[in-house]
C-alpha atoms as a PDB file:
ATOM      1  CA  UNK A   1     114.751  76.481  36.306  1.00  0.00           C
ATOM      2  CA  UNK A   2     113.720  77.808  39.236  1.00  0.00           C
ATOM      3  CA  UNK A   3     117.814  78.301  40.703  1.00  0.00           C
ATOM      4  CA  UNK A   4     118.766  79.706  37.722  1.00  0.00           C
ATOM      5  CA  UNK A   5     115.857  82.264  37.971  1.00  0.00           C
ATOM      6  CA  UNK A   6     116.782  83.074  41.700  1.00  0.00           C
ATOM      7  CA  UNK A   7     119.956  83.287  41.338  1.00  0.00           C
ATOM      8  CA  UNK A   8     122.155  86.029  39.488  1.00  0.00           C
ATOM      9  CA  UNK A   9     124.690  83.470  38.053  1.00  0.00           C
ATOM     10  CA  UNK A  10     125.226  85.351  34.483  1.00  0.00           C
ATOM     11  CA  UNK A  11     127.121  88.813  36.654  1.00  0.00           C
ATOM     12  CA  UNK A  12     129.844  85.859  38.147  1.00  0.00           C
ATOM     13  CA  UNK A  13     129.911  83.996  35.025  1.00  0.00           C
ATOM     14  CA  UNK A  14     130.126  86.302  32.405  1.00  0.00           C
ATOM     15  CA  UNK A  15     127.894  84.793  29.372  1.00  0.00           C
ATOM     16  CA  UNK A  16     124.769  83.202  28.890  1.00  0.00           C
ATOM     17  CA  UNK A  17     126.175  79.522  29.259  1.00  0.00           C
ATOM     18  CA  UNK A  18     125.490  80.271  33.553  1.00  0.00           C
ATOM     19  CA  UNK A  19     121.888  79.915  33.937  1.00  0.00           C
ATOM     20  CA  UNK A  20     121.371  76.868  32.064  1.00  0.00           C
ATOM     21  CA  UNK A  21     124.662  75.348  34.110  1.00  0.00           C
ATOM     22  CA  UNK A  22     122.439  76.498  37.091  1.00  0.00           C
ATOM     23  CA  UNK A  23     119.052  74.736  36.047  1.00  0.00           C
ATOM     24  CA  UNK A  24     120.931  71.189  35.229  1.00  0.00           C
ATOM     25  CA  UNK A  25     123.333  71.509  38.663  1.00  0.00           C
ATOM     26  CA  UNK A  26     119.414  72.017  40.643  1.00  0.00           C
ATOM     27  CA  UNK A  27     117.927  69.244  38.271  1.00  0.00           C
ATOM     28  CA  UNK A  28     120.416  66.576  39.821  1.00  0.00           C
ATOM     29  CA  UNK A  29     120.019  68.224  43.115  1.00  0.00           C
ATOM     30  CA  UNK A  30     116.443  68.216  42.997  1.00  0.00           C
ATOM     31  CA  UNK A  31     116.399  66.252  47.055  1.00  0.00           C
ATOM     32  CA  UNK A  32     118.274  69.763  47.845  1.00  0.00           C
ATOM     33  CA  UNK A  33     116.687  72.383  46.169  1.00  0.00           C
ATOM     34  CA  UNK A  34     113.215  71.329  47.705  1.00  0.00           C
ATOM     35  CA  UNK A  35     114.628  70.966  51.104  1.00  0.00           C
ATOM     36  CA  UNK A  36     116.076  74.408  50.892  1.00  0.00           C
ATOM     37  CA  UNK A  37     112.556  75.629  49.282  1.00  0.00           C
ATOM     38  CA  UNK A  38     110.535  74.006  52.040  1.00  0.00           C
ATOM     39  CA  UNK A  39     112.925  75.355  55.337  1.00  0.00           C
ATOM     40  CA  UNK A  40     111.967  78.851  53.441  1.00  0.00           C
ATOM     41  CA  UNK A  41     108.476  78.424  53.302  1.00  0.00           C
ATOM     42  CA  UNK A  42     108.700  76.747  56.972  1.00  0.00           C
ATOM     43  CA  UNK A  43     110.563  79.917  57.722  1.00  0.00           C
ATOM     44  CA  UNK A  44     108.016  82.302  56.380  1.00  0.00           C
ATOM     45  CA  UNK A  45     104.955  79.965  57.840  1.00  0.00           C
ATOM     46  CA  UNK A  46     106.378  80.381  61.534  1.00  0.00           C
ATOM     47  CA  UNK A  47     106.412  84.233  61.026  1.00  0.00           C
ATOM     48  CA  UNK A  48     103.169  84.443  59.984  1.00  0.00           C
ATOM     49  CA  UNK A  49     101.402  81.812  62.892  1.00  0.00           C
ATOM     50  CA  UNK A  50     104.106  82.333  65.272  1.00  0.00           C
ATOM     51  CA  UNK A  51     106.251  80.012  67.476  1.00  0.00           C
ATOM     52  CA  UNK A  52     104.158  77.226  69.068  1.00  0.00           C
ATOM     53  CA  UNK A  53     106.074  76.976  72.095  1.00  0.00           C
ATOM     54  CA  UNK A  54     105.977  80.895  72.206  1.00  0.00           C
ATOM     55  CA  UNK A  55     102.107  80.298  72.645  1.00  0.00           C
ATOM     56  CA  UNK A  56     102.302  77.474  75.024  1.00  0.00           C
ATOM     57  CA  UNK A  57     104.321  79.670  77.299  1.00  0.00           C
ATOM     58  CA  UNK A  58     102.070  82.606  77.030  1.00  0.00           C
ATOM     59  CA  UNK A  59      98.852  80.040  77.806  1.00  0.00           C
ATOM     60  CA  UNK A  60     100.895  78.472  80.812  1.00  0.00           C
ATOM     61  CA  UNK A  61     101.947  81.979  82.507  1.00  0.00           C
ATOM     62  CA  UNK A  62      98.093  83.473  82.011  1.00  0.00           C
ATOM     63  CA  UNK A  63      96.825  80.183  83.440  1.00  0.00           C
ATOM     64  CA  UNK A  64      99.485  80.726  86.457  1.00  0.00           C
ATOM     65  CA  UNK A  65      98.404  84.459  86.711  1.00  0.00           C
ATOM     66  CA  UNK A  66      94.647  83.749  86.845  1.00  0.00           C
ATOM     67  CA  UNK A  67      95.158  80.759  89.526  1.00  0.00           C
ATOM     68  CA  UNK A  68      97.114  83.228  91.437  1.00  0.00           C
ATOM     69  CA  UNK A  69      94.515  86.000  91.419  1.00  0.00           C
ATOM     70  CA  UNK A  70      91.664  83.148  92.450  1.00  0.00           C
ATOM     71  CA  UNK A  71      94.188  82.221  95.748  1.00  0.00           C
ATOM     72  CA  UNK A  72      94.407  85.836  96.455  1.00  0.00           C
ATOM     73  CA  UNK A  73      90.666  86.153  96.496  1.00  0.00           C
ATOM     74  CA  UNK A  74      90.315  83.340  98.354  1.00  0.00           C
ATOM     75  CA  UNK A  75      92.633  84.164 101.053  1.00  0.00           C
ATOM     76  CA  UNK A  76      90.945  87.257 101.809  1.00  0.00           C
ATOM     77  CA  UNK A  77      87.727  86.069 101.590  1.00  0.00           C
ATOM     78  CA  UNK A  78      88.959  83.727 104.640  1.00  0.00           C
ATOM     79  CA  UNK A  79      91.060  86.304 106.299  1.00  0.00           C
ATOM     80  CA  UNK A  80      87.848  88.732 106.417  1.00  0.00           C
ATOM     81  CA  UNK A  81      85.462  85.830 107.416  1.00  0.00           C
ATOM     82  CA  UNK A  82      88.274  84.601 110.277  1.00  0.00           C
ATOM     83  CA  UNK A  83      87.954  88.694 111.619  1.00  0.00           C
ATOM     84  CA  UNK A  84      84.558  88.340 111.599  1.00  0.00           C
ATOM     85  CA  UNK A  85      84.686  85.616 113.970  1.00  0.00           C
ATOM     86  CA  UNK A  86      87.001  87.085 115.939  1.00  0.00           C
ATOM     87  CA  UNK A  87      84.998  90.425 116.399  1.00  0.00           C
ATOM     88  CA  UNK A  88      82.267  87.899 117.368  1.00  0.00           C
ATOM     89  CA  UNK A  89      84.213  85.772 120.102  1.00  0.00           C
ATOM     90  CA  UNK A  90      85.168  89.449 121.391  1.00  0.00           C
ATOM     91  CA  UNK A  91      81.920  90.656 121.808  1.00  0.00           C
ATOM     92  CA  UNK A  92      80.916  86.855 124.076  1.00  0.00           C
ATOM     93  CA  UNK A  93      79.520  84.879 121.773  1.00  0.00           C
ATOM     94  CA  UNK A  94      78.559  81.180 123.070  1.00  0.00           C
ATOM     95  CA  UNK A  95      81.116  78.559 122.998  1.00  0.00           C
ATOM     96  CA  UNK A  96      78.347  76.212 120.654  1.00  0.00           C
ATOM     97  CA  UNK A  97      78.513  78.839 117.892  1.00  0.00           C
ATOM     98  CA  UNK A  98      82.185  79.647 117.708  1.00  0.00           C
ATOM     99  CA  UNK A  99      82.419  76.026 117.155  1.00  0.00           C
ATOM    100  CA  UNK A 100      79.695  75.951 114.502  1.00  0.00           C
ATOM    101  CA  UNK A 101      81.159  78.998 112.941  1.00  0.00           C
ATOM    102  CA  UNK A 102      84.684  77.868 112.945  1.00  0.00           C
ATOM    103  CA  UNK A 103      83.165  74.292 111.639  1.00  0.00           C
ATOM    104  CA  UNK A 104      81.457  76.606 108.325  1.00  0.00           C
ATOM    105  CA  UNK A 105      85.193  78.060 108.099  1.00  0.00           C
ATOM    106  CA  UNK A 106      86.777  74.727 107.607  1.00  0.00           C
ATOM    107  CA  UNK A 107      84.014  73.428 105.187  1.00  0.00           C
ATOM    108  CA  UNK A 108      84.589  76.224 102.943  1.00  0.00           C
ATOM    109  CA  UNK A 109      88.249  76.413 103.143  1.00  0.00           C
ATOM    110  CA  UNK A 110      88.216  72.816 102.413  1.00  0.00           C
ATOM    111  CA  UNK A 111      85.975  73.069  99.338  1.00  0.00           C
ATOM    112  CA  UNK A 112      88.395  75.104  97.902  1.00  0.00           C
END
């Protein structure tokens, strides 16, 4: 009943014999007509939530973007710390504390 509802059989047929033609075709079909129903409501459903993978992509290039911004903090973080210790080998620090500050440098750069 449902086909024969949807579809506008009785403009190609011409009398009222289409629809009912229509219902008992759909009633022997019935495997088919509810595959066709459920791909449209599948259809529809997608739309609505969106495409998974769509959202898995989105997740994995944020997740990408955020690591990248945490290296780039990093590195100058270390960069500024490494001119830091060179200002203070410049200016004649002793040979026991370069090696002690350098030895802090390594530490942290390992921890992260």
């Amino acid at each position: 009943m449902l086909l024969a509802t949807l579809i506008p059989i009785e403009q190609a047929v011409g009398s009222g014999f289409g629809k009912p033609l229509l219902a008992m075709l759909g009633g022997y079909a019935a495997d088919v007509v509810n595959k066709v129903i459920t791909r449209i409501i599948e259809t529809f459903a997608s739309l609505v939530r969106g495409d998974m993978n769509t959202l898995i992509e989105v997740q994995k290039k944020e997740m990408a973007l955020r690591l990248s911004e945490v290296e780039i903090k990093n590195r100058s973080q270390m960069t500024s710390k490494l001119m830091e210790l060179q200002q203070q080998v410049d200016s004649g620090m002793a040979p026991d504390e370069i090696k002690g500050k350098i030895k802090q440098l390594m530490e942290t750069l390992a921890k992260s």
